[in-house]
PDB file of N, CA and C in Angstrom:
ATOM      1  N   UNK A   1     -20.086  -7.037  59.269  1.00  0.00           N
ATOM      2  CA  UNK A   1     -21.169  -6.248  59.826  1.00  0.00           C
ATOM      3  C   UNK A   1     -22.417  -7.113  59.885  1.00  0.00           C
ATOM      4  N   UNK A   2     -22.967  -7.445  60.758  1.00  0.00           N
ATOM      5  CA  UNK A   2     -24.058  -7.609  61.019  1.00  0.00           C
ATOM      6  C   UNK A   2     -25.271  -7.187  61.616  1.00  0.00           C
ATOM      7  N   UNK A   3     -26.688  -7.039  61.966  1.00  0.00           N
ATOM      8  CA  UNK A   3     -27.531  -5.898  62.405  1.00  0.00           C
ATOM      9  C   UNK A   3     -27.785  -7.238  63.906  1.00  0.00           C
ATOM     10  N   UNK A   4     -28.137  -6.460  64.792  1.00  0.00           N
ATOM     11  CA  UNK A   4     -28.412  -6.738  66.270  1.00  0.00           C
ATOM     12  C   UNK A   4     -29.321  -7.608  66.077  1.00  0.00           C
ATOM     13  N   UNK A   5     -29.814  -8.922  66.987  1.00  0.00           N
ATOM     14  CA  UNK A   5     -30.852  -9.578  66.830  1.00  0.00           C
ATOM     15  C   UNK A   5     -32.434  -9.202  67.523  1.00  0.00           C
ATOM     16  N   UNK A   6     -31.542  -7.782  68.240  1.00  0.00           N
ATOM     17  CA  UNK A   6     -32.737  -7.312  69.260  1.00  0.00           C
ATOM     18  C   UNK A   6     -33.494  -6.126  68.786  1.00  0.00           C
ATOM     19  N   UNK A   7     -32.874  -5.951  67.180  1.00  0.00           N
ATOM     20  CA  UNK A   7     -33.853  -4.932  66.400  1.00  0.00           C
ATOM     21  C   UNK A   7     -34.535  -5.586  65.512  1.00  0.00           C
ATOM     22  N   UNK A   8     -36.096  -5.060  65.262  1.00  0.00           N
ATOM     23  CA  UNK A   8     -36.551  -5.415  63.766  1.00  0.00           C
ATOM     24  C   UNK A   8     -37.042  -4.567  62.783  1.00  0.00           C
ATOM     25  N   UNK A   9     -37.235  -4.543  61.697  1.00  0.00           N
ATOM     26  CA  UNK A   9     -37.664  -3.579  60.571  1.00  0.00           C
ATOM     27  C   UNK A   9     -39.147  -4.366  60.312  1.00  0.00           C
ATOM     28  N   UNK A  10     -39.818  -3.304  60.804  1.00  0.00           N
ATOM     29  CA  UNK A  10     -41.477  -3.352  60.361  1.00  0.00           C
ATOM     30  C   UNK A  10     -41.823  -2.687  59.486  1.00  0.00           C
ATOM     31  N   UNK A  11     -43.219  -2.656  58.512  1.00  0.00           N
ATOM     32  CA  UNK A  11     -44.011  -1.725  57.697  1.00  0.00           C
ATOM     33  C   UNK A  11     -45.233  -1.608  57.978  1.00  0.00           C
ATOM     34  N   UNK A  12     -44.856  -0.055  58.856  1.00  0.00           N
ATOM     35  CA  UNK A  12     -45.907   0.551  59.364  1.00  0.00           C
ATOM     36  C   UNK A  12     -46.645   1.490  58.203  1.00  0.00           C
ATOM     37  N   UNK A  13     -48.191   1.434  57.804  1.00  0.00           N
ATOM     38  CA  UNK A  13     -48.362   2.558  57.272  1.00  0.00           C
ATOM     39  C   UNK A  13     -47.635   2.936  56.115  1.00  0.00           C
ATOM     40  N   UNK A  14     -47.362   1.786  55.319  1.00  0.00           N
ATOM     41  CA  UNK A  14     -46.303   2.569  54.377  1.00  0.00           C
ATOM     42  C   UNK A  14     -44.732   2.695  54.355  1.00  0.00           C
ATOM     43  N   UNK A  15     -44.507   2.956  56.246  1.00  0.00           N
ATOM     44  CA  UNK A  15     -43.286   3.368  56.072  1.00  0.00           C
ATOM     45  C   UNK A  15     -42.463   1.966  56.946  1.00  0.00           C
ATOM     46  N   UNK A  16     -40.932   1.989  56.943  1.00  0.00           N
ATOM     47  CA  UNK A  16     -40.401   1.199  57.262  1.00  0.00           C
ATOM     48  C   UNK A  16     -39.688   1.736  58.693  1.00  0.00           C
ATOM     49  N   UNK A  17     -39.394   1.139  59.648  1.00  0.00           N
ATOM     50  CA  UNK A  17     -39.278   1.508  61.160  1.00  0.00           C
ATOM     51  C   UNK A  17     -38.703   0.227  61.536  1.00  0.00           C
ATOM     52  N   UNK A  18     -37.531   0.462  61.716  1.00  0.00           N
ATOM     53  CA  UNK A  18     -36.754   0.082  62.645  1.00  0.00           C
ATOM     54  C   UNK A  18     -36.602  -0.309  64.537  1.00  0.00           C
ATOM     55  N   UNK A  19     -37.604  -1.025  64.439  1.00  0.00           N
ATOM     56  CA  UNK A  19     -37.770  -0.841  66.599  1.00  0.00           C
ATOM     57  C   UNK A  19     -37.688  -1.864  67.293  1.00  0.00           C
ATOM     58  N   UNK A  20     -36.938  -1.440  68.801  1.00  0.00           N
ATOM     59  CA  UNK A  20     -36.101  -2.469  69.574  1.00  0.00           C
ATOM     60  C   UNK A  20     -36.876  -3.597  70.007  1.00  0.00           C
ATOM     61  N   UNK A  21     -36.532  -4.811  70.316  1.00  0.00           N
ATOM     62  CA  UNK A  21     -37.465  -5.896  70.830  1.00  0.00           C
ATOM     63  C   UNK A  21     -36.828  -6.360  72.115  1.00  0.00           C
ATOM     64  N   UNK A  22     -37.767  -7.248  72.733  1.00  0.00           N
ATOM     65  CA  UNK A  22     -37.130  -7.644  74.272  1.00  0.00           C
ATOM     66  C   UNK A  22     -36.653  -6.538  75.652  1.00  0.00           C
ATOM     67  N   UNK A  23     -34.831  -6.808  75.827  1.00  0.00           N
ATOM     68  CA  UNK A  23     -35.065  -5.488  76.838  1.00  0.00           C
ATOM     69  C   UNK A  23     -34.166  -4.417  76.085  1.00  0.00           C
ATOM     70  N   UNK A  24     -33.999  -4.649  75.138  1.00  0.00           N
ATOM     71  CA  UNK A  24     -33.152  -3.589  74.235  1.00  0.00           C
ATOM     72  C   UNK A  24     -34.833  -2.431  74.422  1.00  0.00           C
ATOM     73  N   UNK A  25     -35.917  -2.371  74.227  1.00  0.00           N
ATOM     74  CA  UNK A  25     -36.816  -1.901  74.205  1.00  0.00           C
ATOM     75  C   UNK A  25     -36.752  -0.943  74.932  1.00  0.00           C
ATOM     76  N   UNK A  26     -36.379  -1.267  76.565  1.00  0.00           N
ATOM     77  CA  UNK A  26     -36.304  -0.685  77.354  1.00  0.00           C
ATOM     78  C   UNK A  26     -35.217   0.455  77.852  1.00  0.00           C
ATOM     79  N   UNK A  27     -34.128  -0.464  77.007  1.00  0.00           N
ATOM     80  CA  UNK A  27     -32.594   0.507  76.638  1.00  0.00           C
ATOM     81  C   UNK A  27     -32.870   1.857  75.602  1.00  0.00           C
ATOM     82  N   UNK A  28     -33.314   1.821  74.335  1.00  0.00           N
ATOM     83  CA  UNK A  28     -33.430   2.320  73.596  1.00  0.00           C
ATOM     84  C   UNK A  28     -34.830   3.309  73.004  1.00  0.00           C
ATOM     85  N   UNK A  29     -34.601   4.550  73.239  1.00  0.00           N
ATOM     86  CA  UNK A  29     -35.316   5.211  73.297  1.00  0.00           C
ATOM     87  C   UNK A  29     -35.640   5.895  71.682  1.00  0.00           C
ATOM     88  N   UNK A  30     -36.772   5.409  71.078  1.00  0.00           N
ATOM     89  CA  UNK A  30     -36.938   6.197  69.787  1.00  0.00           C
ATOM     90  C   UNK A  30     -37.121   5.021  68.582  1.00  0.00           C
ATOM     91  N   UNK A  31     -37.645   5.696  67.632  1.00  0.00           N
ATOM     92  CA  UNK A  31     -37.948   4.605  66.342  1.00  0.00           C
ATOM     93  C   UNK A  31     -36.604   5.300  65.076  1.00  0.00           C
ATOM     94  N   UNK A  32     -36.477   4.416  64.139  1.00  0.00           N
ATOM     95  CA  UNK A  32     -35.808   5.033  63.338  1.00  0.00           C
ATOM     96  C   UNK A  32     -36.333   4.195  61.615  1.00  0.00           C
ATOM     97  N   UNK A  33     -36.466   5.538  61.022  1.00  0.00           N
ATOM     98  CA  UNK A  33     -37.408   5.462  59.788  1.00  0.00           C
ATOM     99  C   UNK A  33     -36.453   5.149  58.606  1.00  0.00           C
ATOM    100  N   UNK A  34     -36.799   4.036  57.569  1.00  0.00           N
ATOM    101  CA  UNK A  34     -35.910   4.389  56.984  1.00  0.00           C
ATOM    102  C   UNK A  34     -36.692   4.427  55.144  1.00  0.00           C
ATOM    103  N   UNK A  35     -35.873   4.644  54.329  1.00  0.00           N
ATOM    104  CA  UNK A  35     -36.324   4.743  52.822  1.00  0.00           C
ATOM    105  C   UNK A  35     -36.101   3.088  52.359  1.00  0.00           C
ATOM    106  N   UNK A  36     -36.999   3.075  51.050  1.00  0.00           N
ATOM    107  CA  UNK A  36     -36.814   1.689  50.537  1.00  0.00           C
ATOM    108  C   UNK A  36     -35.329   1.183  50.514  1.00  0.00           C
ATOM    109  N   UNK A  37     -34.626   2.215  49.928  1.00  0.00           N
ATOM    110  CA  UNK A  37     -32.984   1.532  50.374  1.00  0.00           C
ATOM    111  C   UNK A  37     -32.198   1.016  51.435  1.00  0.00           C
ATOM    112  N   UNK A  38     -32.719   1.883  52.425  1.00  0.00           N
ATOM    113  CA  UNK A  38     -32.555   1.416  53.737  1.00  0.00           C
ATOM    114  C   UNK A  38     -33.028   0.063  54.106  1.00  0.00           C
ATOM    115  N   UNK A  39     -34.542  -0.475  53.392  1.00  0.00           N
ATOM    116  CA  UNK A  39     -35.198  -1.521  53.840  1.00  0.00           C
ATOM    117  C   UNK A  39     -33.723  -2.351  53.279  1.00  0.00           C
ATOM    118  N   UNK A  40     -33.525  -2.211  51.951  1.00  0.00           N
ATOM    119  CA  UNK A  40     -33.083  -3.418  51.008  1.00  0.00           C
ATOM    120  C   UNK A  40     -31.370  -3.635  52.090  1.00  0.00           C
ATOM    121  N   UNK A  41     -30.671  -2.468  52.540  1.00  0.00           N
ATOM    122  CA  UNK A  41     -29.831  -2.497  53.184  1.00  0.00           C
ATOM    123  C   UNK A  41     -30.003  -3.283  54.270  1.00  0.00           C
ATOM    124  N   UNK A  42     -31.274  -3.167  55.251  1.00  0.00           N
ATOM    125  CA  UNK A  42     -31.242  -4.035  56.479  1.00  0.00           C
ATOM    126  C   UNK A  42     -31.340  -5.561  55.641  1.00  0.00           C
ATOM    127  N   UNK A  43     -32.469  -5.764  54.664  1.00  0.00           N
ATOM    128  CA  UNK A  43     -32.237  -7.518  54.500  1.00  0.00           C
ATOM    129  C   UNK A  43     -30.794  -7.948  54.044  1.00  0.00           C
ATOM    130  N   UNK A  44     -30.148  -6.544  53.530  1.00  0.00           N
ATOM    131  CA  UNK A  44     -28.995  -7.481  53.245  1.00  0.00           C
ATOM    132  C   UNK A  44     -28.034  -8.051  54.812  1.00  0.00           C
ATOM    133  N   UNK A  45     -27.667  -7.076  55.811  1.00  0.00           N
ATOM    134  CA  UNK A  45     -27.453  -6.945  56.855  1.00  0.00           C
ATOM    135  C   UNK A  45     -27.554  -8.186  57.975  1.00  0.00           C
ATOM    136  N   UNK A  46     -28.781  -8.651  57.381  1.00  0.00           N
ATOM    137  CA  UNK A  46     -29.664  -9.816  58.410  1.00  0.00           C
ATOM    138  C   UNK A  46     -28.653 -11.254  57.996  1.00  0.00           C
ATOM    139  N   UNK A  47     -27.714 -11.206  57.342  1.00  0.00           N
ATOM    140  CA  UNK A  47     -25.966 -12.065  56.906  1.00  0.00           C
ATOM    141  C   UNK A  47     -25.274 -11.078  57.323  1.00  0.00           C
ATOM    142  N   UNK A  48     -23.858 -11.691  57.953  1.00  0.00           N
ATOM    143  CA  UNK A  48     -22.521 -10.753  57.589  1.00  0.00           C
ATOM    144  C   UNK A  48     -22.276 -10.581  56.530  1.00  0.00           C
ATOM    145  N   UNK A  49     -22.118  -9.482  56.319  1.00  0.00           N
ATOM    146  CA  UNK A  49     -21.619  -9.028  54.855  1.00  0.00           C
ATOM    147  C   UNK A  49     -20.697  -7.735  54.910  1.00  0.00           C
ATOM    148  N   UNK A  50     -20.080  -7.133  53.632  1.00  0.00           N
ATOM    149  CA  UNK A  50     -18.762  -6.232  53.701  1.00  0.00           C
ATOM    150  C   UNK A  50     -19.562  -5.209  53.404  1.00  0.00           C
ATOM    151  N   UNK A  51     -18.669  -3.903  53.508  1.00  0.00           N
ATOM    152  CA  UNK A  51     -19.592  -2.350  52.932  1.00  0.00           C
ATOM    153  C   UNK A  51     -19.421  -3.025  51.071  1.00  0.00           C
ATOM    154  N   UNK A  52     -18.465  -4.079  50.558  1.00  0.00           N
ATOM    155  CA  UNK A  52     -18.670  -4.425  49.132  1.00  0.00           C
ATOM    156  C   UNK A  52     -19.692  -4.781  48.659  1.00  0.00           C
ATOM    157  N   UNK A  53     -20.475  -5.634  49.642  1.00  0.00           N
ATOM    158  CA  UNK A  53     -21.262  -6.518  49.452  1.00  0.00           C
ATOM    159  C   UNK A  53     -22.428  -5.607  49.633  1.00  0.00           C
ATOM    160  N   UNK A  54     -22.726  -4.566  50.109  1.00  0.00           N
ATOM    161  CA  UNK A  54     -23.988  -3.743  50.016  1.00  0.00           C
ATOM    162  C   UNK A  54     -23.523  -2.908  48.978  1.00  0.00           C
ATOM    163  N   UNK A  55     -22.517  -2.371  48.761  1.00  0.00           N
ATOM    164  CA  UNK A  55     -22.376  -1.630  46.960  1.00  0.00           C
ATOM    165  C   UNK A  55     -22.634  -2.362  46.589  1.00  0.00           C
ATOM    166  N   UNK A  56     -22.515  -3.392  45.831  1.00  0.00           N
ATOM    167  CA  UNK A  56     -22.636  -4.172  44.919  1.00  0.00           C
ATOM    168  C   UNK A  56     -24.251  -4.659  44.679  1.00  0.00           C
ATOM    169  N   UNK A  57     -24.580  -4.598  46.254  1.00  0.00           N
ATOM    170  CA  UNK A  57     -26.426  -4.993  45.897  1.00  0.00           C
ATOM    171  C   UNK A  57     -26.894  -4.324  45.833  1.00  0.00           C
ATOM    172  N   UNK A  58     -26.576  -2.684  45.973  1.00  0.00           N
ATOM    173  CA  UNK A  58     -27.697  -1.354  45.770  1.00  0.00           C
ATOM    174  C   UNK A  58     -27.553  -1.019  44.304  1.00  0.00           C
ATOM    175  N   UNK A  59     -26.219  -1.143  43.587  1.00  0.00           N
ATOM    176  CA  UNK A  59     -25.846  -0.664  42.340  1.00  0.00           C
ATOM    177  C   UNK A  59     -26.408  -1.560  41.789  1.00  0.00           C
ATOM    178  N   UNK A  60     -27.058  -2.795  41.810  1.00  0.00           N
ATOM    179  CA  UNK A  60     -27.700  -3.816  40.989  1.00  0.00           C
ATOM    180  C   UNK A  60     -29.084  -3.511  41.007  1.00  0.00           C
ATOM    181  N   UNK A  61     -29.862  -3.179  42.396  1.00  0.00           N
ATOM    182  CA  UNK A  61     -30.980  -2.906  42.203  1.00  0.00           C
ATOM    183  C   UNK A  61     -31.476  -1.679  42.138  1.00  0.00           C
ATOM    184  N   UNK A  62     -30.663  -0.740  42.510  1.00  0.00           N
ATOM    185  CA  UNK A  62     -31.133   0.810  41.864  1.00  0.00           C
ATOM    186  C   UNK A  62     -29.975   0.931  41.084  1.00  0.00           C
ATOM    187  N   UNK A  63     -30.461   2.735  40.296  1.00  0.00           N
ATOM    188  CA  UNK A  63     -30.073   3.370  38.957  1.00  0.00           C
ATOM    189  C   UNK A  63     -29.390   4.270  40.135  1.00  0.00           C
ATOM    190  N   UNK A  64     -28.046   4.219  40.123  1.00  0.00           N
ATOM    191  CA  UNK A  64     -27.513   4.846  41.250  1.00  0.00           C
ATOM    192  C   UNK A  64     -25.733   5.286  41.032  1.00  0.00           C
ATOM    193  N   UNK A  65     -25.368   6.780  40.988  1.00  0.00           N
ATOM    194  CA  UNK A  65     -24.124   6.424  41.449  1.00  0.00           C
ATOM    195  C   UNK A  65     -23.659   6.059  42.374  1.00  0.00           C
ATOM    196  N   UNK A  66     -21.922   5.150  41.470  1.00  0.00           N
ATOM    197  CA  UNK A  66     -21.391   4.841  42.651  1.00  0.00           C
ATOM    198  C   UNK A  66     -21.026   5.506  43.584  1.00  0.00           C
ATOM    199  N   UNK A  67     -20.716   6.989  43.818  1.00  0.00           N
ATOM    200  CA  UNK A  67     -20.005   7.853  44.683  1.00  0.00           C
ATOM    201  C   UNK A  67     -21.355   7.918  45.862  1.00  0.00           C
ATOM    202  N   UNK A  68     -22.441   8.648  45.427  1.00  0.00           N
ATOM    203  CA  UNK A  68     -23.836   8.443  45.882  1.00  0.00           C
ATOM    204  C   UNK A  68     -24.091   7.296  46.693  1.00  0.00           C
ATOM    205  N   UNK A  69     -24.101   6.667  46.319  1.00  0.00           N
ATOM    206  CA  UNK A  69     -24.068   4.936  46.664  1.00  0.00           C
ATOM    207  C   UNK A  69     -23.364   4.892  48.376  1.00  0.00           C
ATOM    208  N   UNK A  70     -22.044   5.183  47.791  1.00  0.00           N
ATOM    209  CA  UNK A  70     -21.335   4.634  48.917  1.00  0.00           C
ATOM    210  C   UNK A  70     -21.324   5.921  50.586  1.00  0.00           C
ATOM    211  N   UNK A  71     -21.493   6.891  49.906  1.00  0.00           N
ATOM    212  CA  UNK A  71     -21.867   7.946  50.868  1.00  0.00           C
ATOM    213  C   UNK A  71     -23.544   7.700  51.569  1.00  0.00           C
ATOM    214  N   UNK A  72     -24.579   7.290  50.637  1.00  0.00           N
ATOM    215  CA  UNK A  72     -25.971   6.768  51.303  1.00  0.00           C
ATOM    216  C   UNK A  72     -25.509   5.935  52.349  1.00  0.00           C
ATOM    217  N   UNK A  73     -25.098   4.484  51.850  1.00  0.00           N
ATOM    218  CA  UNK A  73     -24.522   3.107  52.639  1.00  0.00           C
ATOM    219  C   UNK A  73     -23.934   3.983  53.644  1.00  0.00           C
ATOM    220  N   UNK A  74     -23.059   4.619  53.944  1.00  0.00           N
ATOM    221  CA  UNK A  74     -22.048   4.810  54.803  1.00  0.00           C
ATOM    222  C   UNK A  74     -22.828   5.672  55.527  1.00  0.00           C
ATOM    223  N   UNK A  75     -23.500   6.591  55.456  1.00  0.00           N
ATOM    224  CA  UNK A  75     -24.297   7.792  56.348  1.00  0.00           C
ATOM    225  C   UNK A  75     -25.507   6.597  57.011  1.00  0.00           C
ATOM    226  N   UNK A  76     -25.731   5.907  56.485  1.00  0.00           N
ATOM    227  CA  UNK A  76     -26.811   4.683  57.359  1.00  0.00           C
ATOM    228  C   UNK A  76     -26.081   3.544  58.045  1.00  0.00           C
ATOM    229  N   UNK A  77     -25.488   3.378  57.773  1.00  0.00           N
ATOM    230  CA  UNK A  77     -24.521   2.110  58.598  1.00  0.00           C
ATOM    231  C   UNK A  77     -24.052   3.338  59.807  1.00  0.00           C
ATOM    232  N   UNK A  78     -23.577   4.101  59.473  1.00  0.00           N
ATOM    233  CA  UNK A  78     -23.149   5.435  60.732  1.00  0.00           C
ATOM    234  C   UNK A  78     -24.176   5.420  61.701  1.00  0.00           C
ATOM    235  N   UNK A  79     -25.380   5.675  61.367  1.00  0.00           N
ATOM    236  CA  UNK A  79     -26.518   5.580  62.244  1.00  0.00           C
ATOM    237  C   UNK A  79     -27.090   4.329  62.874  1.00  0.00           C
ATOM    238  N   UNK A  80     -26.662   3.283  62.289  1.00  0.00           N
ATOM    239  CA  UNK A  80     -27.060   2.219  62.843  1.00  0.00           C
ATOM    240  C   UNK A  80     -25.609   1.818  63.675  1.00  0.00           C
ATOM    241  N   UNK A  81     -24.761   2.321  63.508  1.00  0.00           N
ATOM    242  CA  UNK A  81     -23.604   1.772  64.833  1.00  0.00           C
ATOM    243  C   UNK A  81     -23.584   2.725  65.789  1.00  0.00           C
ATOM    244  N   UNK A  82     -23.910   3.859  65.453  1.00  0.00           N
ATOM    245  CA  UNK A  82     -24.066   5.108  66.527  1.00  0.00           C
ATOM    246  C   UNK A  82     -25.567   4.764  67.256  1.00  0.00           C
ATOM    247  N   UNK A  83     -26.405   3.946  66.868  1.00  0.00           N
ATOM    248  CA  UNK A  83     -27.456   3.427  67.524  1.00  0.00           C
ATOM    249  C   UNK A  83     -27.381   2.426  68.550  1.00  0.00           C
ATOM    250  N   UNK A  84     -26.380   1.528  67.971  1.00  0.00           N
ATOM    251  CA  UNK A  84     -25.885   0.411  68.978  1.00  0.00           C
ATOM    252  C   UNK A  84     -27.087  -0.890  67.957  1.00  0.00           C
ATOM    253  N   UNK A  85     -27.326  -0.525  66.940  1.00  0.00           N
ATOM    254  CA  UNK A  85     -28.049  -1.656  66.139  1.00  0.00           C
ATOM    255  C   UNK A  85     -27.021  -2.523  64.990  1.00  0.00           C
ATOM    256  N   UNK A  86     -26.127  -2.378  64.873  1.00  0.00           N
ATOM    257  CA  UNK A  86     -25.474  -2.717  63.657  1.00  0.00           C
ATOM    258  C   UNK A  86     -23.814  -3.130  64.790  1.00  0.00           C
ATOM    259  N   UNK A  87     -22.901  -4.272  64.624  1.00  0.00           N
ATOM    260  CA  UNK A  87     -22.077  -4.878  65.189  1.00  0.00           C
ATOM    261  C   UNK A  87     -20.767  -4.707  63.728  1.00  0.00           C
ATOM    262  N   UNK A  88     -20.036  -3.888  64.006  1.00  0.00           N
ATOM    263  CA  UNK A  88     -18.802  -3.831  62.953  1.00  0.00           C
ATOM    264  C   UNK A  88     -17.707  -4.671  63.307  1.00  0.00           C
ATOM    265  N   UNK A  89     -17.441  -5.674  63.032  1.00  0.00           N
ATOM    266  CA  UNK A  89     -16.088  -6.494  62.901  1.00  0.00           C
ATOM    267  C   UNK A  89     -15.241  -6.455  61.626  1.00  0.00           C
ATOM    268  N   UNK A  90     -13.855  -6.120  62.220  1.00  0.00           N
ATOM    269  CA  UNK A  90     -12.795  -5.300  61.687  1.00  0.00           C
ATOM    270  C   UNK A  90     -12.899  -6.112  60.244  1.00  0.00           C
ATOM    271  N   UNK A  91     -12.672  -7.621  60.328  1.00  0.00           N
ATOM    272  CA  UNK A  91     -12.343  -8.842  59.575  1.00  0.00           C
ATOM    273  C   UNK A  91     -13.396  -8.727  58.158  1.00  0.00           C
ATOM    274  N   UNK A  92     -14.569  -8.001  58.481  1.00  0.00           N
ATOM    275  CA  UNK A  92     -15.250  -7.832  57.130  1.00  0.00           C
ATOM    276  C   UNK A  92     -15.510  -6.728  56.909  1.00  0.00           C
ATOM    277  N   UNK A  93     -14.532  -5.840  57.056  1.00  0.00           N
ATOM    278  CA  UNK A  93     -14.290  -4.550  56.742  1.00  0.00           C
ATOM    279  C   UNK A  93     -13.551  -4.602  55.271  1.00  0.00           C
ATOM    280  N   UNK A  94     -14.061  -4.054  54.261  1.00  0.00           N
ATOM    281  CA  UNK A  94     -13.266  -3.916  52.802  1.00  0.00           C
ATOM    282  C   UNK A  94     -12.779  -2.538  51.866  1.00  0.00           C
ATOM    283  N   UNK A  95     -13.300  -1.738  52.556  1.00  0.00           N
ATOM    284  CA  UNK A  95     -13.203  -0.467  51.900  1.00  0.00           C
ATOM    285  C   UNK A  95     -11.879   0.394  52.156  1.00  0.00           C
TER     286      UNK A  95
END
């Protein structure tokens, strides 16, 4: 999984926002907000990495279950491939 090169995560105001650059801009209609976890999820993202490899870095830096955990990760990675921001290849698929 890797995140699109034509999105970026800004901090607007506090909050973190997700918005298209170039002509993805023009494709994509809308901002998308996310929580500090979300931030820590996109830097991990910005490498290929497995859905292991983001358990493993949220359960290190938050006080978190694992069940919790993997349902957060998974309900945001959902939104970012149903966005067309996030690229899933089968090969670093682990779960």
């Amino acid at each position: 999984m890797k995140i699109d090169r034509n999105f970026v995560l800004r901090e607007i105001a506090g909050e973190y926002i997700i918005i298209p650059t170039g002509k993805t801009a023009l494709e994509f209609n809308g901002l998308i907000t996310v929580n500090e976890i979300g931030m820590e999820l996109w830097k991990m993202l910005q490498n290929e990495v497995t859905f292991d490899d983001l358990l493993k870095g949220i359960m290190e830096e938050y006080d978190v279950d694992k069940e919790v955990a993997q349902e957060d990760i998974q309900d945001f990675l959902d939104k970012l491939i149903d966005g067309g921001i996030l690229t899933e290849d089968d090969s670093t698929e682990s779960r």
